[in-house]
C-alpha atoms as a PDB file:
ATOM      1  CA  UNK A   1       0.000   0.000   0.000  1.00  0.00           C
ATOM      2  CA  UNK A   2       2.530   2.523   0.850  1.00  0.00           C
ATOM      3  CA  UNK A   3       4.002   1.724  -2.914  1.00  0.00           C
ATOM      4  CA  UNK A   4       0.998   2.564  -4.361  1.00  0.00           C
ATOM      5  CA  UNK A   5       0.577   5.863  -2.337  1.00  0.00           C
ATOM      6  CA  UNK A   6       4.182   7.061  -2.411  1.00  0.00           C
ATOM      7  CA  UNK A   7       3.663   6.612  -6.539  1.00  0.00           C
ATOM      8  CA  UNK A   8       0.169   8.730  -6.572  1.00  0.00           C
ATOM      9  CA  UNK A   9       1.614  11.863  -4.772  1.00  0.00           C
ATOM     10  CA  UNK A  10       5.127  11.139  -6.841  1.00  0.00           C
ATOM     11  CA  UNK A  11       5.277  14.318  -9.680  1.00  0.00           C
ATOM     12  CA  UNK A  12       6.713  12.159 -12.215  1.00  0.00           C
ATOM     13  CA  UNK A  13       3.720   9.484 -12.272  1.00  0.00           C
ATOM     14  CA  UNK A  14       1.259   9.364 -15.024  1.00  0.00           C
ATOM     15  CA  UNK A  15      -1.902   7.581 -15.853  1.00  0.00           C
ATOM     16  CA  UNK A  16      -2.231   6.036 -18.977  1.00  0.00           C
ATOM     17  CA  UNK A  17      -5.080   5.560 -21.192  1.00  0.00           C
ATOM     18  CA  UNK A  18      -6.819   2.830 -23.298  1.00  0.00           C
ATOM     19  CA  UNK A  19     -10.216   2.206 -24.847  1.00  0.00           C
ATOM     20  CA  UNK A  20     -10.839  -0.550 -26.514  1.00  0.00           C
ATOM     21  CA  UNK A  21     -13.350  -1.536 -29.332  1.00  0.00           C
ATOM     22  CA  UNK A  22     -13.857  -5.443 -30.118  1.00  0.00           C
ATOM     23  CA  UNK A  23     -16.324  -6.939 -32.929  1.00  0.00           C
ATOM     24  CA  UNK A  24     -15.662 -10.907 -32.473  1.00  0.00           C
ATOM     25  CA  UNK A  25     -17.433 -13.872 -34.472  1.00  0.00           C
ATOM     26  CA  UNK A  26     -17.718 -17.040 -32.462  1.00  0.00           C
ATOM     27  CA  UNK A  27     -17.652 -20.120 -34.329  1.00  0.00           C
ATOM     28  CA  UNK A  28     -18.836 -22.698 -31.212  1.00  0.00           C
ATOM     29  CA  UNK A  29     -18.286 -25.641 -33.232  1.00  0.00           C
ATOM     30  CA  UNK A  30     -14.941 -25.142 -34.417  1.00  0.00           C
ATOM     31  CA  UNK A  31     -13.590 -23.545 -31.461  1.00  0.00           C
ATOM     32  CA  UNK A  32     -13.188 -20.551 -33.674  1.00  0.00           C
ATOM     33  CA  UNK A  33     -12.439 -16.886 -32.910  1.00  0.00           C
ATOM     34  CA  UNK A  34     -11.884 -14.037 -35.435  1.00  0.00           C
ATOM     35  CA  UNK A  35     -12.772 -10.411 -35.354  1.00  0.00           C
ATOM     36  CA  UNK A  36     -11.527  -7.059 -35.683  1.00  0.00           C
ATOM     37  CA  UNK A  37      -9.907  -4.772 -32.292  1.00  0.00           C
ATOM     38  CA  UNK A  38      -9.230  -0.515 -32.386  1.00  0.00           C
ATOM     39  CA  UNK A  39      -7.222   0.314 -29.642  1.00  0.00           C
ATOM     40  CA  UNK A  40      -6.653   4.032 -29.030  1.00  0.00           C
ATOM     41  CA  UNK A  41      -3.526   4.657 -26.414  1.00  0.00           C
ATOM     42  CA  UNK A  42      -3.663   7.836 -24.671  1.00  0.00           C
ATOM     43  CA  UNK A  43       0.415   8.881 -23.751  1.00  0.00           C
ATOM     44  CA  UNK A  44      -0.034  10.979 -21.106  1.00  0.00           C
ATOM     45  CA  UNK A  45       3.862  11.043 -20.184  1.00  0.00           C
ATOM     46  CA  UNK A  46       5.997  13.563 -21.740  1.00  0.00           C
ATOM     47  CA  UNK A  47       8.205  10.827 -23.110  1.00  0.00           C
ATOM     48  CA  UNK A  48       7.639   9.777 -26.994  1.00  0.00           C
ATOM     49  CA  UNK A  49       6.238   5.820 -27.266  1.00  0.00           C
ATOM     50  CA  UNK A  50       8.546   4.452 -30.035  1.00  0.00           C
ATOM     51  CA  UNK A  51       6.877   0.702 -29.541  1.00  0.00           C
ATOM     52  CA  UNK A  52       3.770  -0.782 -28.316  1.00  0.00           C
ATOM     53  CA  UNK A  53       3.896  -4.604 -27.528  1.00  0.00           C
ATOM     54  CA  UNK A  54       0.682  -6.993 -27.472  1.00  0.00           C
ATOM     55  CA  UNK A  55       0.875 -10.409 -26.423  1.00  0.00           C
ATOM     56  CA  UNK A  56      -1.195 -12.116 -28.895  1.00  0.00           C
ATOM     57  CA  UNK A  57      -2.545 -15.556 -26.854  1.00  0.00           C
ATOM     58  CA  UNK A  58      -2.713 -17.963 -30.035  1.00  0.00           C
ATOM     59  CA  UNK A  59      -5.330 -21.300 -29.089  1.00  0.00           C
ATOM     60  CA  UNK A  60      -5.577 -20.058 -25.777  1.00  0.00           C
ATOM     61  CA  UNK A  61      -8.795 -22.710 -25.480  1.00  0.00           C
ATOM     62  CA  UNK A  62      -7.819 -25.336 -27.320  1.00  0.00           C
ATOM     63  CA  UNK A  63      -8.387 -28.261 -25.839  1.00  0.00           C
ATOM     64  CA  UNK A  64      -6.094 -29.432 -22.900  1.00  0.00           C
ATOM     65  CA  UNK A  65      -4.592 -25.920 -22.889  1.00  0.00           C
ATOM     66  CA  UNK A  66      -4.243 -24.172 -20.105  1.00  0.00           C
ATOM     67  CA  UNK A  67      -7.094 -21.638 -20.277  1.00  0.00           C
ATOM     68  CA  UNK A  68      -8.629 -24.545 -21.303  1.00  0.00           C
ATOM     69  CA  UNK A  69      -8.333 -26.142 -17.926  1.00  0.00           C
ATOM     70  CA  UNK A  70      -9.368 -22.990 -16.127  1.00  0.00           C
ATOM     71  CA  UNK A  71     -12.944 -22.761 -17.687  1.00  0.00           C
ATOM     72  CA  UNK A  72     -13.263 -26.475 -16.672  1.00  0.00           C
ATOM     73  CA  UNK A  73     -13.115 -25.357 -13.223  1.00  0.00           C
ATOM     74  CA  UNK A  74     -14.981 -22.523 -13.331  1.00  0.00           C
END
């Protein structure tokens, strides 16, 4: 907790901003995903964003995968 305050009253922290827009097909019975994402990333930081990274989970649910296993216990 004190991390998390110390950063809030530190002058050099800045908040970030996303928003996300997401049109997804689901094809149930071929475990199928596809779709279309805008993301619009608000720097708020004086500092100039040269790269944005996205970690792309590829057959996240396949079967036996871990996500996968989570749902089962859900």
């Amino acid at each position: 907790m004190a991390k998390i305050g110390h950063a809030q009253n530190n002058a050099c922290y800045w908040q970030q901003h996303v928003d996300y827009t997401m049109e997804v097909s689901i094809d149930v019975d071929n475990f199928r995903y596809s779709g279309t994402q805008k993301l619009v990333y608000t720097n708020n930081s004086p500092e100039t964003l040269e790269r944005v990274y996205f970690h792309l989970y590829f057959n996240a649910f396949q079967p036996g995968s871990e996500m996968d296993m989570r749902l089962q216990n859900v």
